[in-house]
ModelCIF file with pLDDT and N, C-alpha, C, O atoms, coordinates in Angstrom:
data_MODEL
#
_entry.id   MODEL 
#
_entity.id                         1 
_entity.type                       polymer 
_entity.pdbx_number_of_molecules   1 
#
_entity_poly.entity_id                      1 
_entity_poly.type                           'polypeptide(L)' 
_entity_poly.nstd_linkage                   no 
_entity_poly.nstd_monomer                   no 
_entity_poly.pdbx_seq_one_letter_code       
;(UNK)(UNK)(UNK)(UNK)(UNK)(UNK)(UNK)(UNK)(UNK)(UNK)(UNK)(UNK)(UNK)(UNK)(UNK)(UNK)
(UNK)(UNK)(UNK)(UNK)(UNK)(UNK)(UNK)(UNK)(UNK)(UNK)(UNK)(UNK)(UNK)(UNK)(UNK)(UNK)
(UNK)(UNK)(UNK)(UNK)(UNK)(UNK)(UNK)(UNK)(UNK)(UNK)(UNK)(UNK)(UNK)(UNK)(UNK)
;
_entity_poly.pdbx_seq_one_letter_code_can   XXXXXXXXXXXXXXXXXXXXXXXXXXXXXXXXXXXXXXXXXXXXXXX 
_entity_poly.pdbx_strand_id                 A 
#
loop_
_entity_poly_seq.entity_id 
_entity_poly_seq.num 
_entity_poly_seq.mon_id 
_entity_poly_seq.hetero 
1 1  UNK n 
1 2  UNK n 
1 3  UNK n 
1 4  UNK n 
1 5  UNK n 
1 6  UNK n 
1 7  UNK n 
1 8  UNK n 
1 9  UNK n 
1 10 UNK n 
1 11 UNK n 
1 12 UNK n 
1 13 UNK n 
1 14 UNK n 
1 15 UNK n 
1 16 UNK n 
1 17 UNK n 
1 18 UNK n 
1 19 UNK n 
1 20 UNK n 
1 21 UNK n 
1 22 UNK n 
1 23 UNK n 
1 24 UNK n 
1 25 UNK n 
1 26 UNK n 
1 27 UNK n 
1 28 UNK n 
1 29 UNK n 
1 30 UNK n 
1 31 UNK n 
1 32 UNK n 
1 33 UNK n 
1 34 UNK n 
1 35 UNK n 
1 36 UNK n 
1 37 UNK n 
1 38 UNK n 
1 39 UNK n 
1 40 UNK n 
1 41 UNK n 
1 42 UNK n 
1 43 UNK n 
1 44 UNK n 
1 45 UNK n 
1 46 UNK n 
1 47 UNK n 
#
_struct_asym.id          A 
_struct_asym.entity_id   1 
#
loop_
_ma_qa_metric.id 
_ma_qa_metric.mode 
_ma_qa_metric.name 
_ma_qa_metric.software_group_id 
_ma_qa_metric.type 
1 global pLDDT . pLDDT 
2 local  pLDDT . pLDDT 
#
_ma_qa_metric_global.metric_id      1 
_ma_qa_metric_global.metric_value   94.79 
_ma_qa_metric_global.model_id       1 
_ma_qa_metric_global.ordinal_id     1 
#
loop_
_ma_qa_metric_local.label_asym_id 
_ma_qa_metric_local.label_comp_id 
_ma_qa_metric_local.label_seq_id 
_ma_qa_metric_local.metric_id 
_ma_qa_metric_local.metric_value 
_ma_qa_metric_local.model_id 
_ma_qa_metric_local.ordinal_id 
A UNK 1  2 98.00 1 1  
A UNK 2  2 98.00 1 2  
A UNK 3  2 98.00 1 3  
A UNK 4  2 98.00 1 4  
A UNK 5  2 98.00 1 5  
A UNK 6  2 98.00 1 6  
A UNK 7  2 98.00 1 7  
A UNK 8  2 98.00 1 8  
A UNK 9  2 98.00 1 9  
A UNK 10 2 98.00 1 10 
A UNK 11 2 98.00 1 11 
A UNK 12 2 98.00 1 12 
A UNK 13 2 98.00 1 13 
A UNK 14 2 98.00 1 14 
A UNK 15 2 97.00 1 15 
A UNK 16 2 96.00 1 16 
A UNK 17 2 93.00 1 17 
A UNK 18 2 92.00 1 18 
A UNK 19 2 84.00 1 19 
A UNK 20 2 85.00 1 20 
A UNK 21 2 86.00 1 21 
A UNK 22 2 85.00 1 22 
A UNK 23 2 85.00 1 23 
A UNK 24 2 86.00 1 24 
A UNK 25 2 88.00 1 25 
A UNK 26 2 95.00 1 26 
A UNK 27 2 95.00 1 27 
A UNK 28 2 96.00 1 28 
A UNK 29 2 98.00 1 29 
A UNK 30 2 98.00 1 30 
A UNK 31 2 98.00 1 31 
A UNK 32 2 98.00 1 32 
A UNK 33 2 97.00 1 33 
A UNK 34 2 92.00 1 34 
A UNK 35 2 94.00 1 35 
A UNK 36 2 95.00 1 36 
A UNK 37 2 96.00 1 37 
A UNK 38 2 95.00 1 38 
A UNK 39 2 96.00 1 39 
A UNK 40 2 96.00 1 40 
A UNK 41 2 98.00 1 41 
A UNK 42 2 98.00 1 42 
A UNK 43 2 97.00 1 43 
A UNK 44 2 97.00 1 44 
A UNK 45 2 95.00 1 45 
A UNK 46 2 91.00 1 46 
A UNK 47 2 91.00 1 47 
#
loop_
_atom_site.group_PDB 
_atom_site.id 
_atom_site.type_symbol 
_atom_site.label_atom_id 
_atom_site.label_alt_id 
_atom_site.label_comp_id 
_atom_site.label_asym_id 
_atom_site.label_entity_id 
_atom_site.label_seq_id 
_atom_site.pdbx_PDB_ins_code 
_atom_site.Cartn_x 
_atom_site.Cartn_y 
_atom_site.Cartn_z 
_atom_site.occupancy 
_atom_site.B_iso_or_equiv 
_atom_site.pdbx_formal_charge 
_atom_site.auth_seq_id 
_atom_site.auth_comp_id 
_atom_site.auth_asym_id 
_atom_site.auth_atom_id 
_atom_site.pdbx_PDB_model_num 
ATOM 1   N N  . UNK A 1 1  ? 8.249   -2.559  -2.536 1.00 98.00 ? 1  UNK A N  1 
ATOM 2   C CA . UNK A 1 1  ? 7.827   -1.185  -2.746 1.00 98.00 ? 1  UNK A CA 1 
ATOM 3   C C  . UNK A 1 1  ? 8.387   -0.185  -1.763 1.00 98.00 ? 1  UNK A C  1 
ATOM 4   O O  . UNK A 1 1  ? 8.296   1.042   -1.816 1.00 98.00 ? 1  UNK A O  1 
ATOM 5   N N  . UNK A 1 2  ? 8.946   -0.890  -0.914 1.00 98.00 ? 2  UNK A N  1 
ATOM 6   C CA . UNK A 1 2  ? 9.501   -0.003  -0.111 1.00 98.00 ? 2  UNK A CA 1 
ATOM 7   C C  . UNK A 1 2  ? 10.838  1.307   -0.333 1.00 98.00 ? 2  UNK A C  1 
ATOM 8   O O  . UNK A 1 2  ? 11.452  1.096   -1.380 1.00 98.00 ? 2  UNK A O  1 
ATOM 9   N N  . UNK A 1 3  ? 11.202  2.185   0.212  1.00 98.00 ? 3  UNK A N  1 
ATOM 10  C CA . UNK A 1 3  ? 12.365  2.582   -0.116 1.00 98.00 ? 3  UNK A CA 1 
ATOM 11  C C  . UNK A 1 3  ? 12.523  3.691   0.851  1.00 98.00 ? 3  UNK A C  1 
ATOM 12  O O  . UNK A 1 3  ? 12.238  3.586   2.044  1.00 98.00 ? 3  UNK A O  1 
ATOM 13  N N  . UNK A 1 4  ? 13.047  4.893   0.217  1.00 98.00 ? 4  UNK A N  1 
ATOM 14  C CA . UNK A 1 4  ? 13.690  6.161   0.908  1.00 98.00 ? 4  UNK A CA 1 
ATOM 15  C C  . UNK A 1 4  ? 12.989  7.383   0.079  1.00 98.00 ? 4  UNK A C  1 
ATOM 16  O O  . UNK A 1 4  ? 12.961  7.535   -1.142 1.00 98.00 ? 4  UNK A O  1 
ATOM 17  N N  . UNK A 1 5  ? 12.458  8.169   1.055  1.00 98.00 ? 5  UNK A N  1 
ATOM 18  C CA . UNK A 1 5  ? 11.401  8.681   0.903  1.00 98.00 ? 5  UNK A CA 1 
ATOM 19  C C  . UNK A 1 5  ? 11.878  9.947   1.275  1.00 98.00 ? 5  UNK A C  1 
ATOM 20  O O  . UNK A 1 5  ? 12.731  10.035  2.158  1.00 98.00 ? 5  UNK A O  1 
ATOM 21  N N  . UNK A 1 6  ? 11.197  11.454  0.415  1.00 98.00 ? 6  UNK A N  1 
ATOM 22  C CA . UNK A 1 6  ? 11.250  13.128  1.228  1.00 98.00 ? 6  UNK A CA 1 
ATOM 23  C C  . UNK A 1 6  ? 10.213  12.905  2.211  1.00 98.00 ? 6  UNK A C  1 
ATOM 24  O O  . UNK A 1 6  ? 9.539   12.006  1.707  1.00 98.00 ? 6  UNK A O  1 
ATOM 25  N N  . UNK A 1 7  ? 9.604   13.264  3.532  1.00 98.00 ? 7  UNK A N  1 
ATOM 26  C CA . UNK A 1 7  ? 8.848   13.979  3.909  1.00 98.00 ? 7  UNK A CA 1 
ATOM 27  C C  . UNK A 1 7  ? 7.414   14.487  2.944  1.00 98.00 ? 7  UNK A C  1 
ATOM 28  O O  . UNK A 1 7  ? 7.427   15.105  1.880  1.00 98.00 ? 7  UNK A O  1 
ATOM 29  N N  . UNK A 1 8  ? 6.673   14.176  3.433  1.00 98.00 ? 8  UNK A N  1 
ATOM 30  C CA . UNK A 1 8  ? 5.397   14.792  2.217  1.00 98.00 ? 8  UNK A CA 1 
ATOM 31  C C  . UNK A 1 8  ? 5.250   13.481  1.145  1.00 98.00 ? 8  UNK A C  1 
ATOM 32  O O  . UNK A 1 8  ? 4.153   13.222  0.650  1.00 98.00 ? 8  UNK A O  1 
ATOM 33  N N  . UNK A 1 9  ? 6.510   12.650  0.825  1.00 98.00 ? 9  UNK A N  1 
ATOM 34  C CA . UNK A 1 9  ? 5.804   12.056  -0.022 1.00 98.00 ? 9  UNK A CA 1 
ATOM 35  C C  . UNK A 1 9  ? 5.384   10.660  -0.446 1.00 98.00 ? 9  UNK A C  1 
ATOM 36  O O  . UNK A 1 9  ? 5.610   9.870   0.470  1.00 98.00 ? 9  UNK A O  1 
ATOM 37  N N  . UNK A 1 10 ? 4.872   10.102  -1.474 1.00 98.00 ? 10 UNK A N  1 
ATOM 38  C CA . UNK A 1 10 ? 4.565   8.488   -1.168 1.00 98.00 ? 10 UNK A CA 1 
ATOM 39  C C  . UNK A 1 10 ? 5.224   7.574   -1.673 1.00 98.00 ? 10 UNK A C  1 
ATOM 40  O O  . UNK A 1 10 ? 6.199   7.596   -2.424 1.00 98.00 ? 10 UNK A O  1 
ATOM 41  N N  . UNK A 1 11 ? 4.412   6.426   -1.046 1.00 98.00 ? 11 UNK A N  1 
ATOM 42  C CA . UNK A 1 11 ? 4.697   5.479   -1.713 1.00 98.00 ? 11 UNK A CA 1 
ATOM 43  C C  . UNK A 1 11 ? 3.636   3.912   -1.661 1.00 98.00 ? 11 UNK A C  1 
ATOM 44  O O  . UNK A 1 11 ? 2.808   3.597   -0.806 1.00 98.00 ? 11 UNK A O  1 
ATOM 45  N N  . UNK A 1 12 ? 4.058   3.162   -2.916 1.00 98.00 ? 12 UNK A N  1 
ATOM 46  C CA . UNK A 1 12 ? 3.180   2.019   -2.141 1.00 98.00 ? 12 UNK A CA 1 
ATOM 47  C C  . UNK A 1 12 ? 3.356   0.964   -2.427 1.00 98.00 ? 12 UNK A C  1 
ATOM 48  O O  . UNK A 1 12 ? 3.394   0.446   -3.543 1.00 98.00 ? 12 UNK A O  1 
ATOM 49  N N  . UNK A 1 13 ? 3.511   0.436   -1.182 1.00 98.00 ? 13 UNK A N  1 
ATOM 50  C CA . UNK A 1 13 ? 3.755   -1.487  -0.823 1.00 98.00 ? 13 UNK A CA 1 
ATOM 51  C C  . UNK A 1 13 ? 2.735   -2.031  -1.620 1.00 98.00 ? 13 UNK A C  1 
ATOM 52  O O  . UNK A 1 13 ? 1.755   -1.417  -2.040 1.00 98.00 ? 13 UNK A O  1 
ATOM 53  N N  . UNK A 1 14 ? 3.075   -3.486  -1.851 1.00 98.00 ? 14 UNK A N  1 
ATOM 54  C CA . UNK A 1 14 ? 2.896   -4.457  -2.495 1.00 98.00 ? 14 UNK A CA 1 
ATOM 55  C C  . UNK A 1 14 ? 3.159   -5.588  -1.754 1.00 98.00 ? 14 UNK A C  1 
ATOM 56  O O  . UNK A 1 14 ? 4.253   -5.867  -1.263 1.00 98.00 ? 14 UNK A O  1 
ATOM 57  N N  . UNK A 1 15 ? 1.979   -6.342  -1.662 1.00 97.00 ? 15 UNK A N  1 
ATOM 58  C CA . UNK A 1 15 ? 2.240   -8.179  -0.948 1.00 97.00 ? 15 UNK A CA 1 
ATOM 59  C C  . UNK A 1 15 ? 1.576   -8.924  -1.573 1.00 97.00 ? 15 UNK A C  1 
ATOM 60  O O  . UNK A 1 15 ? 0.378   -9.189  -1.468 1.00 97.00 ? 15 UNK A O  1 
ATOM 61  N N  . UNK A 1 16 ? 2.498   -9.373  -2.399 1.00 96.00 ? 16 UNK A N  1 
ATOM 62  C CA . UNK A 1 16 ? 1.844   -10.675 -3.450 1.00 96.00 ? 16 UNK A CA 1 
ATOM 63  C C  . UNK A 1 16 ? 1.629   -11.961 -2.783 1.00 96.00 ? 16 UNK A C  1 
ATOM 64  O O  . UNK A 1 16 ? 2.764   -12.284 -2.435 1.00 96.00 ? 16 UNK A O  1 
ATOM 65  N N  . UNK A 1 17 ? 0.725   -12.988 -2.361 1.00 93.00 ? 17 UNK A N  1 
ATOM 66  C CA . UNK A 1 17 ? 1.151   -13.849 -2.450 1.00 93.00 ? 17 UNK A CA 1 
ATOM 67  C C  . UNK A 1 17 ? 1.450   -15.002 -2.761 1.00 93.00 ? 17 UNK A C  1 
ATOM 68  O O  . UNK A 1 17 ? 0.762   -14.841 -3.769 1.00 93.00 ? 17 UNK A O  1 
ATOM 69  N N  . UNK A 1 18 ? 1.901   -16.262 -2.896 1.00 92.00 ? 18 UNK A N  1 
ATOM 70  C CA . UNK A 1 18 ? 1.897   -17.478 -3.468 1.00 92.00 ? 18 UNK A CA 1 
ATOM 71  C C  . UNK A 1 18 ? 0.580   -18.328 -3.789 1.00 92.00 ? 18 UNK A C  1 
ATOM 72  O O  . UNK A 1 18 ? 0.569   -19.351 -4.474 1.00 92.00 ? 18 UNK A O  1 
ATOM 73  N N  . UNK A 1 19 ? -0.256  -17.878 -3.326 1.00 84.00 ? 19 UNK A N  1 
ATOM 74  C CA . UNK A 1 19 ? -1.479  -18.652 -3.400 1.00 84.00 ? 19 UNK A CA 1 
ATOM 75  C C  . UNK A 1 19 ? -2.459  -18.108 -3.293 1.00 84.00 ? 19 UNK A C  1 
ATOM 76  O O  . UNK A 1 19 ? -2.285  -16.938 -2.951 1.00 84.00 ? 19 UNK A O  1 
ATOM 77  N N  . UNK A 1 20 ? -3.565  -18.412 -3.434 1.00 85.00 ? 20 UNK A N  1 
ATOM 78  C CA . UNK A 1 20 ? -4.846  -17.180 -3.650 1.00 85.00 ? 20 UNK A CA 1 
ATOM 79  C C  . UNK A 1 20 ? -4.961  -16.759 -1.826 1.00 85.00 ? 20 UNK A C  1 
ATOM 80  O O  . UNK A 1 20 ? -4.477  -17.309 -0.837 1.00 85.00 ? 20 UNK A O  1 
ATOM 81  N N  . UNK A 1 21 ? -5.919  -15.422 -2.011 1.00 86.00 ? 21 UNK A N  1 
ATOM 82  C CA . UNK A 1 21 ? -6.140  -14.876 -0.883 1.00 86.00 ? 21 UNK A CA 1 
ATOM 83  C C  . UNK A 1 21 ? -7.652  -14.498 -1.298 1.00 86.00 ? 21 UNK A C  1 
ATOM 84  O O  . UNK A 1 21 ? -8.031  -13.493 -0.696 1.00 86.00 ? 21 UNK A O  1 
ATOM 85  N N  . UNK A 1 22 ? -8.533  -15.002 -2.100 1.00 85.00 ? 22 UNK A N  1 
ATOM 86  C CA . UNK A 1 22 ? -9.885  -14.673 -1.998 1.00 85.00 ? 22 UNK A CA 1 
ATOM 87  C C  . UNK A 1 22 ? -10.842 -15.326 -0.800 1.00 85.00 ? 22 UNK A C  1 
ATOM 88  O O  . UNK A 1 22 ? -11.838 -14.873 -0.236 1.00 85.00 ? 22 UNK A O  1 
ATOM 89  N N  . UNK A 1 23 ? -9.943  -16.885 -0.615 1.00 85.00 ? 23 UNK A N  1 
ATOM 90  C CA . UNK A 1 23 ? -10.907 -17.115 0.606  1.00 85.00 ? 23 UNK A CA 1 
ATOM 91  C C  . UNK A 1 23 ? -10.411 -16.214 2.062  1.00 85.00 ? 23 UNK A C  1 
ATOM 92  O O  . UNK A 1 23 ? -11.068 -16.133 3.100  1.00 85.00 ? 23 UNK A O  1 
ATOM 93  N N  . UNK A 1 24 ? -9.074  -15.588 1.788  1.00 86.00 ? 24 UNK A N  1 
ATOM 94  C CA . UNK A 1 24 ? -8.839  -14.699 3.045  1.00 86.00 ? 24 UNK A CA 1 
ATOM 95  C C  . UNK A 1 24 ? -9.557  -13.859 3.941  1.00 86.00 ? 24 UNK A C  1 
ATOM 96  O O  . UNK A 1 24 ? -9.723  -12.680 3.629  1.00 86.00 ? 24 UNK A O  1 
ATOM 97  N N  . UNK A 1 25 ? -10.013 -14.309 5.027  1.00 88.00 ? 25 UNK A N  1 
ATOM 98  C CA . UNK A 1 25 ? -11.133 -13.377 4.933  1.00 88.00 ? 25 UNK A CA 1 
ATOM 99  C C  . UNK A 1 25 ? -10.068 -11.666 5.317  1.00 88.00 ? 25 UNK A C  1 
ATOM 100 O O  . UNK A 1 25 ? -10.218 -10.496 4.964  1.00 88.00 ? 25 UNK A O  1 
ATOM 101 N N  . UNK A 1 26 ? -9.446  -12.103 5.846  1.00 95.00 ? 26 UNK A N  1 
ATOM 102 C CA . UNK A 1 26 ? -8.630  -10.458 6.398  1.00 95.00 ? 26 UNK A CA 1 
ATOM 103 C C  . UNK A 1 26 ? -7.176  -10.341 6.303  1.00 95.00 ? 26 UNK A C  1 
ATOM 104 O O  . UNK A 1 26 ? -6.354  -10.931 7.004  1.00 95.00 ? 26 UNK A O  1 
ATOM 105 N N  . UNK A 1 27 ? -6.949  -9.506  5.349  1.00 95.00 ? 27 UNK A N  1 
ATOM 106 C CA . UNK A 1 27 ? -5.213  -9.300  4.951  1.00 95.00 ? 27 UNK A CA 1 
ATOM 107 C C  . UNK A 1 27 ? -4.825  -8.159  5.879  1.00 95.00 ? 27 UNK A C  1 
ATOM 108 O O  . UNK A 1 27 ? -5.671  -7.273  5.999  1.00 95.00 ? 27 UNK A O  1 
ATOM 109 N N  . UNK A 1 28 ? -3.787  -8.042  6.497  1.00 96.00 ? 28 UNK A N  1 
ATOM 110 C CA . UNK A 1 28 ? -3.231  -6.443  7.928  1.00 96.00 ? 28 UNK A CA 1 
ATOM 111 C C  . UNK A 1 28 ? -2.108  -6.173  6.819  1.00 96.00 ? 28 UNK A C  1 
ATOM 112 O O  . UNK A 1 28 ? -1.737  -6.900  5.898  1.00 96.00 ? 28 UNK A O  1 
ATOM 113 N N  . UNK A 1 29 ? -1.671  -4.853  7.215  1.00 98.00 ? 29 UNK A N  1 
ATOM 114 C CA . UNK A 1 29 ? -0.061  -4.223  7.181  1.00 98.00 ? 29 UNK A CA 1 
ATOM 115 C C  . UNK A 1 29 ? 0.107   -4.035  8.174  1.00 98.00 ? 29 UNK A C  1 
ATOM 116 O O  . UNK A 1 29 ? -0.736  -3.317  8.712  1.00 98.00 ? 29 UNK A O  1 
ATOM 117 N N  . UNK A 1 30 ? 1.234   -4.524  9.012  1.00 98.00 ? 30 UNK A N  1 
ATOM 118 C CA . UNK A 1 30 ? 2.014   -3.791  10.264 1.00 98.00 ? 30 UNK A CA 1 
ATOM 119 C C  . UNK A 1 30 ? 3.121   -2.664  9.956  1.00 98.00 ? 30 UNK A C  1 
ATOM 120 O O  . UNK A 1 30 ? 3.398   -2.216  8.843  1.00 98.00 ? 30 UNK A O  1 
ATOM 121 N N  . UNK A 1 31 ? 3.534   -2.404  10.850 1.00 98.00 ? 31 UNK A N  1 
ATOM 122 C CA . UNK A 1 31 ? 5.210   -2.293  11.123 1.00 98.00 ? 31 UNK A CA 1 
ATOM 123 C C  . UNK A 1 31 ? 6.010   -2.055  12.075 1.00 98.00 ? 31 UNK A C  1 
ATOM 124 O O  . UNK A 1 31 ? 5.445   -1.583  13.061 1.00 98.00 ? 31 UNK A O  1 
ATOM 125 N N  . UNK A 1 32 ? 6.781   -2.155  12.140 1.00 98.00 ? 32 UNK A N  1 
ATOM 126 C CA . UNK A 1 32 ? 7.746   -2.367  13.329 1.00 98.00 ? 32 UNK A CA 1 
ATOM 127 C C  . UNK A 1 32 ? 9.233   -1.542  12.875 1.00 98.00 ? 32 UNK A C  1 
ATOM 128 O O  . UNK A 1 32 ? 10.089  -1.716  12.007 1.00 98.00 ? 32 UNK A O  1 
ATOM 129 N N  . UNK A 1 33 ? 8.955   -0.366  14.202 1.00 97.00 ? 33 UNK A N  1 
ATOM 130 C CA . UNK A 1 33 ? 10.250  0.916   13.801 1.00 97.00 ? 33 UNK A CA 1 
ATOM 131 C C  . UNK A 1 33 ? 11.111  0.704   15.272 1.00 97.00 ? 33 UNK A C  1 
ATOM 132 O O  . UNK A 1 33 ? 10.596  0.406   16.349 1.00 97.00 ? 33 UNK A O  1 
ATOM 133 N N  . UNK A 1 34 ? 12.291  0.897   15.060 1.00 92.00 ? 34 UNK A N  1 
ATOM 134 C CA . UNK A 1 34 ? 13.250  0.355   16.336 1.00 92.00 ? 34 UNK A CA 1 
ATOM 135 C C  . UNK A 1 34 ? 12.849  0.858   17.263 1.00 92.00 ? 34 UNK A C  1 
ATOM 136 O O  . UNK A 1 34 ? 12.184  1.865   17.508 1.00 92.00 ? 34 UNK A O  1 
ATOM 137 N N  . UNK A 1 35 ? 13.539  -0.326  18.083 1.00 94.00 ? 35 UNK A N  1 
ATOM 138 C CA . UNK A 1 35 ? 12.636  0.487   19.250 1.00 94.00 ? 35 UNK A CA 1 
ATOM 139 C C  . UNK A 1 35 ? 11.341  0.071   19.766 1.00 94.00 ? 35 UNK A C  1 
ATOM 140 O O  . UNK A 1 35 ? 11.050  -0.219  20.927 1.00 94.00 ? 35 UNK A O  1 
ATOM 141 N N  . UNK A 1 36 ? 10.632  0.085   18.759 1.00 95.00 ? 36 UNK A N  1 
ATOM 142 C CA . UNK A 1 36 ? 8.994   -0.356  19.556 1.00 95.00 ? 36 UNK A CA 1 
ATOM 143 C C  . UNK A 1 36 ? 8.652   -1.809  18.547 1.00 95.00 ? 36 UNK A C  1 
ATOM 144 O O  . UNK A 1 36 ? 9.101   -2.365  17.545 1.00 95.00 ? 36 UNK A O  1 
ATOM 145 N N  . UNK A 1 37 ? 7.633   -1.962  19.485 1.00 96.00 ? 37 UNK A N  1 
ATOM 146 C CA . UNK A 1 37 ? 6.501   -3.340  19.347 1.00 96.00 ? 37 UNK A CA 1 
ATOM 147 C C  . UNK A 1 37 ? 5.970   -3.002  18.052 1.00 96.00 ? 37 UNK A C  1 
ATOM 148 O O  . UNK A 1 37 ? 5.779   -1.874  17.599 1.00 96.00 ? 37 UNK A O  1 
ATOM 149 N N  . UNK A 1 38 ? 5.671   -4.562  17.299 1.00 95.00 ? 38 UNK A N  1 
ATOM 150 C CA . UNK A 1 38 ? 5.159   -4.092  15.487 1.00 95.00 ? 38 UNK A CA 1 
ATOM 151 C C  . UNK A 1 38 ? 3.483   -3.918  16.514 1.00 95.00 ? 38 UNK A C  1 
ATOM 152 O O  . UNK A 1 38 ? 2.857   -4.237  17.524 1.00 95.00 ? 38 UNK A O  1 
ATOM 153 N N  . UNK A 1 39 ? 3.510   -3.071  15.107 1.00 96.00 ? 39 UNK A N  1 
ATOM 154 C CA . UNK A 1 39 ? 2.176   -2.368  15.418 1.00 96.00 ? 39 UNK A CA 1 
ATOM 155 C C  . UNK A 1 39 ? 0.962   -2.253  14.203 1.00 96.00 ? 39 UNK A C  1 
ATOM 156 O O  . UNK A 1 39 ? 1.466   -1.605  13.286 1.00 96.00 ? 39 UNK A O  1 
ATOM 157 N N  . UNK A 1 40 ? -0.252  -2.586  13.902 1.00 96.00 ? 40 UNK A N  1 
ATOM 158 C CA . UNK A 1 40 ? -1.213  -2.730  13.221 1.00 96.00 ? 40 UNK A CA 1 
ATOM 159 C C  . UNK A 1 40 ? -1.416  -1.420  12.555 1.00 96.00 ? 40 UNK A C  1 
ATOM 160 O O  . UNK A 1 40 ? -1.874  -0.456  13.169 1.00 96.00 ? 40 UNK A O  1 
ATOM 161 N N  . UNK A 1 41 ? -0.989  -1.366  10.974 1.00 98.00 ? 41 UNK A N  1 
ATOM 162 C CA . UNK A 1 41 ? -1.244  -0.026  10.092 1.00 98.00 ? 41 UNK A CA 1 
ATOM 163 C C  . UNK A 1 41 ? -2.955  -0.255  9.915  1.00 98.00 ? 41 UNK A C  1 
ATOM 164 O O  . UNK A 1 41 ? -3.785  0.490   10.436 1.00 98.00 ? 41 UNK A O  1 
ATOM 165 N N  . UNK A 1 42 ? -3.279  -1.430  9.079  1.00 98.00 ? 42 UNK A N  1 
ATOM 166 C CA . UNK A 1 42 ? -4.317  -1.036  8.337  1.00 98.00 ? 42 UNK A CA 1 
ATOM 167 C C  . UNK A 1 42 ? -4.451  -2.851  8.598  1.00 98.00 ? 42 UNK A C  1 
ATOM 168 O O  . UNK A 1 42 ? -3.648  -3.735  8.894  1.00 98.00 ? 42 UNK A O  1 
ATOM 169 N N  . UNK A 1 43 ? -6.238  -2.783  8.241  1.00 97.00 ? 43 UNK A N  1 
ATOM 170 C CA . UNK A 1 43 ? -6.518  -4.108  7.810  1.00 97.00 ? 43 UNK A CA 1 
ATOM 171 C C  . UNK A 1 43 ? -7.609  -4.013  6.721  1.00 97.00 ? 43 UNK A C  1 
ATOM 172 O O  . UNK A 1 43 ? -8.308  -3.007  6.599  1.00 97.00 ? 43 UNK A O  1 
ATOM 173 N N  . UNK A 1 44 ? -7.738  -5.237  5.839  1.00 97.00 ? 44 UNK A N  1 
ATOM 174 C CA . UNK A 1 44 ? -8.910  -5.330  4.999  1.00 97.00 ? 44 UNK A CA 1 
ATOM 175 C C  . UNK A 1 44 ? -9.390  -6.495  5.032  1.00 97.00 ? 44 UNK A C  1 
ATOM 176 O O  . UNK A 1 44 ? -8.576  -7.417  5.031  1.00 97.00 ? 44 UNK A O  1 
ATOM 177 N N  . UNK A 1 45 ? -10.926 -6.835  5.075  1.00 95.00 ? 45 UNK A N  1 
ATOM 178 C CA . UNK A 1 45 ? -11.400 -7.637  4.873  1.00 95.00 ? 45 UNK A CA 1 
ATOM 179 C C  . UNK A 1 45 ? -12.330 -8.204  3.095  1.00 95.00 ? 45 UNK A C  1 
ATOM 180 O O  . UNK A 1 45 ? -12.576 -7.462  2.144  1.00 95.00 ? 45 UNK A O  1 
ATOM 181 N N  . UNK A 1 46 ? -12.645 -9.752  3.224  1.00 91.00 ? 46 UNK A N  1 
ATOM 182 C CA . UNK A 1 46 ? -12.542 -9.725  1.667  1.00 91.00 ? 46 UNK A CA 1 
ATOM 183 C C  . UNK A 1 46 ? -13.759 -9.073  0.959  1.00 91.00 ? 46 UNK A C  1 
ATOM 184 O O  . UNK A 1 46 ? -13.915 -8.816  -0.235 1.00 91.00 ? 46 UNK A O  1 
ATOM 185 N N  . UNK A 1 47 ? -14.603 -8.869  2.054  1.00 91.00 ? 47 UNK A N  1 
ATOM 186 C CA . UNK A 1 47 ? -15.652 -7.689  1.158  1.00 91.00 ? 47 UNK A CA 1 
ATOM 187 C C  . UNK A 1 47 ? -14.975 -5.938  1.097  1.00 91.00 ? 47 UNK A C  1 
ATOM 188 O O  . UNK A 1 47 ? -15.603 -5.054  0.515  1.00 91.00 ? 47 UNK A O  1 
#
């Protein structure tokens, strides 16, 4: 889902994965921009 983007506008990732994630209890997004340490966007837990 990623790509090249204006300023102002969106977009949205997608992480499928191979096997269930209901017993997961907590899925993160990071990211990591040159230069710096990956860094914690968002997390969810399975409630």
């Amino acid at each position: 889902g990623g790509g090249l983007v204006q300023a102002g506008g969106s977009l949205r990732l997608s992480c499928i994965a191979s096997g269930s994630i209901r017993r997961i209890n907590t899925m993160g997004w990071y990211r990591q921009a040159p230069g710096n340490q990956r860094e914690l966007v968002a997390g969810i837990t399975s409630s």
